[in-house]
Protein backbone atom coordinates (compact mmCIF):
# COMPACT_ATOMS: atom_id res chain seq x y z
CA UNK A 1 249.58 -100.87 119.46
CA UNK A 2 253.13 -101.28 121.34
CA UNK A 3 255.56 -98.42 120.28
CA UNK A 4 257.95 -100.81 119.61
CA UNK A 5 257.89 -104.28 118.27
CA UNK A 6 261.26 -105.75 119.84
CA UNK A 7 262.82 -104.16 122.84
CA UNK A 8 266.61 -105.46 123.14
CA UNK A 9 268.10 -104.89 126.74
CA UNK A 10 271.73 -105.58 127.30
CA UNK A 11 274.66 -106.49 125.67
CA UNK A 12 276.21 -103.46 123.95
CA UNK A 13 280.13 -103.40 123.53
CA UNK A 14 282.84 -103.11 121.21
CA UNK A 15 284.98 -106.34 119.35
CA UNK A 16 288.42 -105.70 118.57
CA UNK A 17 289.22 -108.52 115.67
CA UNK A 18 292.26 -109.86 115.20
CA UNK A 19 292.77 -112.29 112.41
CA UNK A 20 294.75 -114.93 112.52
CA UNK A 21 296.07 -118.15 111.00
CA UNK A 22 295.03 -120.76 113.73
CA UNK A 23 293.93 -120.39 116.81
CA UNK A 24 296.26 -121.16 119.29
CA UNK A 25 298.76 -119.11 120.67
CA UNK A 26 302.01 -119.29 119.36
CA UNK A 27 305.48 -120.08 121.08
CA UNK A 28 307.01 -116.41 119.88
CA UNK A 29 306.69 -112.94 122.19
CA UNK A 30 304.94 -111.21 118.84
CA UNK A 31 303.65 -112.22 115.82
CA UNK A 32 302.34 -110.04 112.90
CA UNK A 33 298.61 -109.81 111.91
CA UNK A 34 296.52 -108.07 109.03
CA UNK A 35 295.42 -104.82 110.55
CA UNK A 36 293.57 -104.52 113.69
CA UNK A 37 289.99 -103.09 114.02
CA UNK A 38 287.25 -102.04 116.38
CA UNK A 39 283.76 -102.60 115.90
CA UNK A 40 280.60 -101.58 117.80
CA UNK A 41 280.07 -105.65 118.80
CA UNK A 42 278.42 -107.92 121.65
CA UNK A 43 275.10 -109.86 121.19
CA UNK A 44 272.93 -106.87 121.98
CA UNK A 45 274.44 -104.71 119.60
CA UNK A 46 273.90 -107.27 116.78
CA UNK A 47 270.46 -108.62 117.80
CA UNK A 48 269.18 -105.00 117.59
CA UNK A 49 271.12 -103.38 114.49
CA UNK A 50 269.32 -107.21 112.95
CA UNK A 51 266.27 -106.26 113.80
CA UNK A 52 266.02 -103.04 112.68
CA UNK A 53 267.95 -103.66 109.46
CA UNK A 54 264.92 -106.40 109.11
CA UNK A 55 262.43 -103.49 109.28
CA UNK A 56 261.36 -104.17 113.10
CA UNK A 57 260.62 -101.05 115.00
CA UNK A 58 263.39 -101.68 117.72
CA UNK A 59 264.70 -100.14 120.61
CA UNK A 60 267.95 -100.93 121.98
CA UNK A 61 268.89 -100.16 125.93
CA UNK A 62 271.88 -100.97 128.09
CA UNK A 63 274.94 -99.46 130.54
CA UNK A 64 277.43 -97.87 128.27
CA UNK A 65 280.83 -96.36 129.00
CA UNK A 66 281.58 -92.19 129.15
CA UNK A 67 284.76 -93.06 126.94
CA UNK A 68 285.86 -93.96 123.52
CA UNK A 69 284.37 -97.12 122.83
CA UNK A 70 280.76 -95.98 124.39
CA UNK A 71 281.21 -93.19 121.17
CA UNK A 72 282.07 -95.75 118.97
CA UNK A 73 278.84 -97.60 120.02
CA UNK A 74 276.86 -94.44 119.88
CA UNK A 75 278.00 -93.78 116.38
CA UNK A 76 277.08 -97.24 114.91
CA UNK A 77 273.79 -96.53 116.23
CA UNK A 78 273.70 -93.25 114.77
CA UNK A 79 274.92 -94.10 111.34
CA UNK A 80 272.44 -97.37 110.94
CA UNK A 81 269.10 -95.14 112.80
CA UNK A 82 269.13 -97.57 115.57
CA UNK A 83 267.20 -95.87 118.41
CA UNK A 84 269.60 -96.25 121.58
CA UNK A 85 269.46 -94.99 125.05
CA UNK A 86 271.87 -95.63 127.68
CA UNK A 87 272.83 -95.15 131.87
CA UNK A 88 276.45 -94.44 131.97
CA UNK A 89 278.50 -97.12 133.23
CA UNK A 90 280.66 -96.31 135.80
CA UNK A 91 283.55 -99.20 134.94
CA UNK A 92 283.02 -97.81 131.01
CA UNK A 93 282.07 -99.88 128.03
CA UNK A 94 282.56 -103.79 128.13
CA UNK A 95 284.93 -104.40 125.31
CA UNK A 96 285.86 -108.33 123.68
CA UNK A 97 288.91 -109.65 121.66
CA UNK A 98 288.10 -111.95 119.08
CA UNK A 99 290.68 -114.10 117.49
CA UNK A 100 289.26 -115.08 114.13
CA UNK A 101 291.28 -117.78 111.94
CA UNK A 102 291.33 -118.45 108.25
CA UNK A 103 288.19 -120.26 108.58
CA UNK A 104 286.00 -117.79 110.23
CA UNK A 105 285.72 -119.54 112.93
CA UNK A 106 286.50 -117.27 116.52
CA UNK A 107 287.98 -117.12 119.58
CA UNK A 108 286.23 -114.19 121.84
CA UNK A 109 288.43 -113.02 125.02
CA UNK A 110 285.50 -110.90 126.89
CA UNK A 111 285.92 -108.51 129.14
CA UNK A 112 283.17 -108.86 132.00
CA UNK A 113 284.10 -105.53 133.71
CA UNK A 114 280.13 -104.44 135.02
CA UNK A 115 280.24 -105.82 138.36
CA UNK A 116 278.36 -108.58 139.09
CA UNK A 117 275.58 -107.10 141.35
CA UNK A 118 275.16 -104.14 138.84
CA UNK A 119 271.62 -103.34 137.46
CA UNK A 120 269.85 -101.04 135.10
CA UNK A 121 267.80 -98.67 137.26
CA UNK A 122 263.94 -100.04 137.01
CA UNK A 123 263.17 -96.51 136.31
CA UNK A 124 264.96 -96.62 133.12
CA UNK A 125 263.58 -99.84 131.76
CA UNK A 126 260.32 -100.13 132.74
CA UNK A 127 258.33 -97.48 130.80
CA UNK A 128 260.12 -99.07 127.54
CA UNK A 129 259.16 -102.84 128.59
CA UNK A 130 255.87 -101.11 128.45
CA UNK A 131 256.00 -100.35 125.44
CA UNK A 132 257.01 -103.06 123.86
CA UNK A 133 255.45 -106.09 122.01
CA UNK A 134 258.87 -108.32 122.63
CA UNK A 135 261.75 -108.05 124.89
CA UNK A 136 264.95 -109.39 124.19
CA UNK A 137 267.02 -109.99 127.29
CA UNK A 138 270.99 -110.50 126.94
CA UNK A 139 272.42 -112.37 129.33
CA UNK A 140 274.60 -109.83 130.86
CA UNK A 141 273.64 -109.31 134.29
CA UNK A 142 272.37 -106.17 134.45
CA UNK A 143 269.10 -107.47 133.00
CA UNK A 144 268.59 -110.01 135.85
CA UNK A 145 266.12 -107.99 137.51
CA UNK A 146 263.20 -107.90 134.47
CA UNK A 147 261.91 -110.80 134.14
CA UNK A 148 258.96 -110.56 136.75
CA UNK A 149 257.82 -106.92 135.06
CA UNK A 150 257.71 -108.48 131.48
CA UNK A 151 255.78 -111.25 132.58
CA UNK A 152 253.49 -109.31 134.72
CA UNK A 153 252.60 -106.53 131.22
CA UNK A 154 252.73 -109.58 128.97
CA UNK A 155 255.26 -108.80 126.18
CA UNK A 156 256.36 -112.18 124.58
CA UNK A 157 260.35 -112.61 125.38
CA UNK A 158 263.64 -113.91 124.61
CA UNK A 159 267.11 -114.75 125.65
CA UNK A 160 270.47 -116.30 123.81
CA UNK A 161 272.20 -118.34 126.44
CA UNK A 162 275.40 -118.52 124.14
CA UNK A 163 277.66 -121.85 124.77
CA UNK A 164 275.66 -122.87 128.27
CA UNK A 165 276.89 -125.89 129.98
CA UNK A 166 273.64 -126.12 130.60
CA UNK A 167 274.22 -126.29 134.60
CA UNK A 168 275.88 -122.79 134.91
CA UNK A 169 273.14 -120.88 137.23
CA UNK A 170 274.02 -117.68 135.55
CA UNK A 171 272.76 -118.63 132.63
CA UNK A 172 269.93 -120.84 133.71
CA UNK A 173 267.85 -117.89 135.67
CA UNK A 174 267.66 -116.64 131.75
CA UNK A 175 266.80 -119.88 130.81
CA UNK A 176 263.92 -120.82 133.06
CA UNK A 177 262.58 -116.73 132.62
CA UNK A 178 262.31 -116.33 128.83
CA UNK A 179 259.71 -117.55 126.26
CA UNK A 180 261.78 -118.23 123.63
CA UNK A 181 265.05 -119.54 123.99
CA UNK A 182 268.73 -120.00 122.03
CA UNK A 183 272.15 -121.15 122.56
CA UNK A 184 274.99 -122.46 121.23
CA UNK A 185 275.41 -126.30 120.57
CA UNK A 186 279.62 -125.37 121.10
CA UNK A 187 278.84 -125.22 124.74
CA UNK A 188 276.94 -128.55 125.77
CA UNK A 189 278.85 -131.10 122.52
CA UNK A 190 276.52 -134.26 122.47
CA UNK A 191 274.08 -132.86 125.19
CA UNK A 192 271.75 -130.16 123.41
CA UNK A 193 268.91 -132.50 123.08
CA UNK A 194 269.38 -133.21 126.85
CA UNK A 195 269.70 -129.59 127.69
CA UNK A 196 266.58 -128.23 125.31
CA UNK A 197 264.59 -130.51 127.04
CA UNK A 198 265.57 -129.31 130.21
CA UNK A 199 264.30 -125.84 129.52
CA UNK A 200 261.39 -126.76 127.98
CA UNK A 201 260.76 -129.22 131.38
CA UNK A 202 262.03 -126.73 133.85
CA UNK A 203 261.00 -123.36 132.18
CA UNK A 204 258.49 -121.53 130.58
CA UNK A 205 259.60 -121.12 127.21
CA UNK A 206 257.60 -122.20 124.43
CA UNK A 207 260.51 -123.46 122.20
CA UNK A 208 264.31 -123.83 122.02
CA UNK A 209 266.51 -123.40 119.40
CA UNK A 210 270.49 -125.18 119.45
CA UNK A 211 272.42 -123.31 116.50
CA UNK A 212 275.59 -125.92 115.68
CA UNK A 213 277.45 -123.58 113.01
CA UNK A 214 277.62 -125.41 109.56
CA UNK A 215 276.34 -128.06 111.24
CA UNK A 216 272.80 -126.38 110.68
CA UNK A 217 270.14 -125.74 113.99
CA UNK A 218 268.09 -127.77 116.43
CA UNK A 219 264.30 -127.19 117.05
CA UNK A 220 262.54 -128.25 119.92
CA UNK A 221 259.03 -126.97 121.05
CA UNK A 222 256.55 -128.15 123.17
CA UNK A 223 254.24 -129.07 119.93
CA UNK A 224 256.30 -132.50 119.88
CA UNK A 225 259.22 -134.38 121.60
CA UNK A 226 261.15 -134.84 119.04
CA UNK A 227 264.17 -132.28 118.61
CA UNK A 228 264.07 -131.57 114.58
CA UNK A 229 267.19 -130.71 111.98
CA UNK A 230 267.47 -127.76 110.30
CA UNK A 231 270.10 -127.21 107.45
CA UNK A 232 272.96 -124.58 107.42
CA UNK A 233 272.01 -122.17 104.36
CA UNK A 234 274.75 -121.01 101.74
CA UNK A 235 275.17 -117.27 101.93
CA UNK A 236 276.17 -117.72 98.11
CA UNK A 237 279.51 -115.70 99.20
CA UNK A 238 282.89 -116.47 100.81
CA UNK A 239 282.70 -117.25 104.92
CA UNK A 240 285.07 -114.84 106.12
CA UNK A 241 284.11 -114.23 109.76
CA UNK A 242 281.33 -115.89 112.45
CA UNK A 243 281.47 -113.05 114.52
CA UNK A 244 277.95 -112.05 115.49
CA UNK A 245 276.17 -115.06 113.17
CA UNK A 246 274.44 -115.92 116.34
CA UNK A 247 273.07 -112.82 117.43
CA UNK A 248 271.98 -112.83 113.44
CA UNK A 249 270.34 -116.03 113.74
CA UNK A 250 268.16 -114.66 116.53
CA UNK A 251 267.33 -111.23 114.17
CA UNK A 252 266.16 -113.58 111.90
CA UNK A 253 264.14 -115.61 113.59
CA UNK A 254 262.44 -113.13 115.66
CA UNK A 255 261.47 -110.71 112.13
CA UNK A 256 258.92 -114.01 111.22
CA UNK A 257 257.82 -115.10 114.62
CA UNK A 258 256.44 -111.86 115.21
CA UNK A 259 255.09 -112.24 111.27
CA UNK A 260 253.10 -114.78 112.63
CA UNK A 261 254.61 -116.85 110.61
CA UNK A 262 255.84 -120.62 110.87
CA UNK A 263 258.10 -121.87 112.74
CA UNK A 264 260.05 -123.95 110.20
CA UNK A 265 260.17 -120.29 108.10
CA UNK A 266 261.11 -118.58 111.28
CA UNK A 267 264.03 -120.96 111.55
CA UNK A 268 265.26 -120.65 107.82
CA UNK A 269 265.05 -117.24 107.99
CA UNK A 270 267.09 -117.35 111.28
CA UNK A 271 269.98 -119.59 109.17
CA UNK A 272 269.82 -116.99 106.45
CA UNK A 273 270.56 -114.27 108.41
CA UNK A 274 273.19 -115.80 110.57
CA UNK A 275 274.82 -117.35 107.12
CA UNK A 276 274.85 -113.84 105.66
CA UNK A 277 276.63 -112.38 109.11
CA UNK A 278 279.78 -114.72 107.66
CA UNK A 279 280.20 -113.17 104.72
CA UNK A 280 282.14 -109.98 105.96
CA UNK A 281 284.69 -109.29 108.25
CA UNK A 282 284.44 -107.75 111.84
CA UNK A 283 281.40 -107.71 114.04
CA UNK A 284 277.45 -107.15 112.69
CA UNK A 285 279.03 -105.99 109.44
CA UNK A 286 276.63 -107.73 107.10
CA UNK A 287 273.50 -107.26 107.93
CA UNK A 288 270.62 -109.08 105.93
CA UNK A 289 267.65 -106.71 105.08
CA UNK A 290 264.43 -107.97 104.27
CA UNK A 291 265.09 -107.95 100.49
CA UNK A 292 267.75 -110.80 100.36
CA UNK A 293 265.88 -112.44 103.30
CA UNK A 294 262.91 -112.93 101.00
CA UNK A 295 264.84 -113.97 98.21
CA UNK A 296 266.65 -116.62 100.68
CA UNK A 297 263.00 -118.13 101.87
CA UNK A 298 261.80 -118.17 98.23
CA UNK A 299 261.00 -121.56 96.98
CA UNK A 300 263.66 -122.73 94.69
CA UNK A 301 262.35 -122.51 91.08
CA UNK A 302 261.02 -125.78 89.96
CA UNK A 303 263.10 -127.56 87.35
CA UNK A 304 262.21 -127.43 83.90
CA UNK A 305 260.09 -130.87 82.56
CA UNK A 306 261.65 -133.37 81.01
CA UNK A 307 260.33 -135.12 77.52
C-alpha cells in the first residue's frame, strides 16, 4: 500500500488579493481598496490543502523561498496538518496579485520568478513519487523533468493546464504526459471541444475535463466522442471570490476517482468543491471537507406524492 494516496508537486506561492470594483485599471495615480491581504495561494497549494481537507493522505512538495512569504506558506501548512517539504529557492517564493471585482471574478498578475531551466533535484522527488498512488504535477516548470519516472513506477497522474491556448508548448509537454487532464475553458473561448480532443488524440490521458465557471464543466474521455455538460452547483452561499475554485475543482474530483467511483460523481463532486472555494474571500479559504461534499452528491429528496 502507497504511503500516500496523492502526491502534489509544484505550485506553492502566496496571493496578495486586492478587491476591487471592476477590473480595469483606472485613469487616477491611486485609488482606495478594502484592506489588502496575503494568503498562502497558487494551484499547488490549493490542490493539496483540497485533498487533504477531503481526507486524502497527501503530500505536498515544491521550491520555496528562505523569506517571508516561504513562512507564510509553511505556516498554512502547519496550521491545516498538510505534510510539506521543500528545496529552498534561490530567487525566493513565487508570489501573484489577484485583482478580484464585485463579482468574484479575478484578475491574477503572477510572478514567474524560478528561472526557466530550474528543476527540483531528482533526489528529492523520486523516493516520494515512489510512494505514491497519484501524482499531481503543476505546471510550473520545475516539474518538467517527472514525467518519465511516474510512468516508469506506475502511479496514475494529473496536471491542470489552467487557460491553455491549447498551442502554447509549455503547457502541452504537461498535456501530452499526464493521465488525467484539466484546464480552463477562459483560455481556448469556442475551442475546448477542439482542444480536449487534441489531448485525448495526441496524449495519453484517459480523460479531459474543461471547467467554464458558472457556465458548468466539459467531460471528454476516451469511453465516447462526444464531449458531455456538466452543471455549475450552488454553494447555497454568497460568491464572493473564484480564487483557487479551480485548483478546488481538481480536489474534488480526484477524492472520488481514486474512490473508484464514477465519473459523472467524480465530476459533481469536482463542481461542489470548486463552488464552495467561492464562497469566501482570499485564496483556498473555504475548503470543502468530506461532510458537506456528501451532503452536496446526495440525491435530492424526492417530492412528496400528490393525491
Amino acid at each position: 500500500m502507497p504511503e500516500y494516496d496523492v502526491l502534489v508537486v509544484g505550485g506553492a506561492g502566496v496571493d496578495t488579493i486586492v478587491r476591487v470594483e471592476r477590473l480595469e485599471l483606472p485613469d487616477a495615480d491611486s485609488v482606495q481598496v478594502p484592506p489588502v491581504s496575503d494568503h498562502a495561494g497558487h494551484t499547488g497549494t490549493g490542490v493539496a490543502l483540497g485533498c487533504h481537507t477531503l481526507g486524502l493522505r497527501t503530500k505536498f512538495a515544491d521550491f520555496l523561498g528562505d523569506d517571508p512569504q516561504g513562512e507564510l506558506v509553511l505556516a498554512a501548512c502547519r496550521r491545516h496538518g498538510l505534510d510539506f517539504s521543500h528545496v529552498t529557492a534561490p530567487a525566493g517564493t513565487p508570489r501573484g496579485v489577484n485583482l478580484v471585482d464585485a463579482a468574484g471574478r479575478r484578475l491574477s498578475f503572477y510572478d514567474a520568478r524560478h528561472p526557466a531551466d530550474l528543476r527540483l533535484p531528482r533526489e528529492f522527488w523520486l523516493p516520494l513519487v515512489e510512494r505514491s498512488r497519484h501524482v499531481h504535477l503543476s505546471i510550473t516548470g520545475v516539474t518538467r523533468d517527472l514525467f518519465p519516472d511516474i510512468h516508469r513506477l506506475g502511479p496514475t497522474c494529473s496536471t491542470d493546464l489552467h487557460a491553455w491556448d491549447g498551442v502554447n508548448p509549455h503547457h502541452r509537454h504537461y498535456a501530452l504526459g499526464a493521465d488525467l487532464v484539466f484546464l480552463s475553458a477562459a483560455g481556448c473561448r469556442g475551442r475546448h471541444e477542439e482542444v480536449m480532443r487534441a489531448v485525448l488524440a495526441e496524449g495519453r490521458a484517459e480523460l479531459v475535463v474543461a471547467t467554464a465557471g458558472a457556465d458548468g464543466s466539459y467531460l471528454l474521455t476516451r469511453e465516447g466522442d462526444e464531449v458531455r455538460h456538466f452543471p455549475a452547483t450552488d454553494p447555497g452561499r454568497p460568491v464572493v471570490d473564484s480564487n483557487g475554485a479551480g485548483d478546488a475543482f481538481v480536489s474534488g474530483f480526484l477524492s472520488r476517482r481514486l474512490a473508484g467511483r464514477p465519473v459523472e460523481e467524480c465530476m459533481r463532486a469536482g463542481a461542489a468543491a470548486g463552488a464552495w472555494a467561492c464562497t469566501a474571500a482570499g485564496t483556498h479559504t473555504a475548503l470543502i471537507g468530506p461532510d458537506r461534499l456528501a451532503a452536496a452528491l446526495a440525491p435530492a429528496p424526492a417530492a412528496p406524492a400528490t393525491a
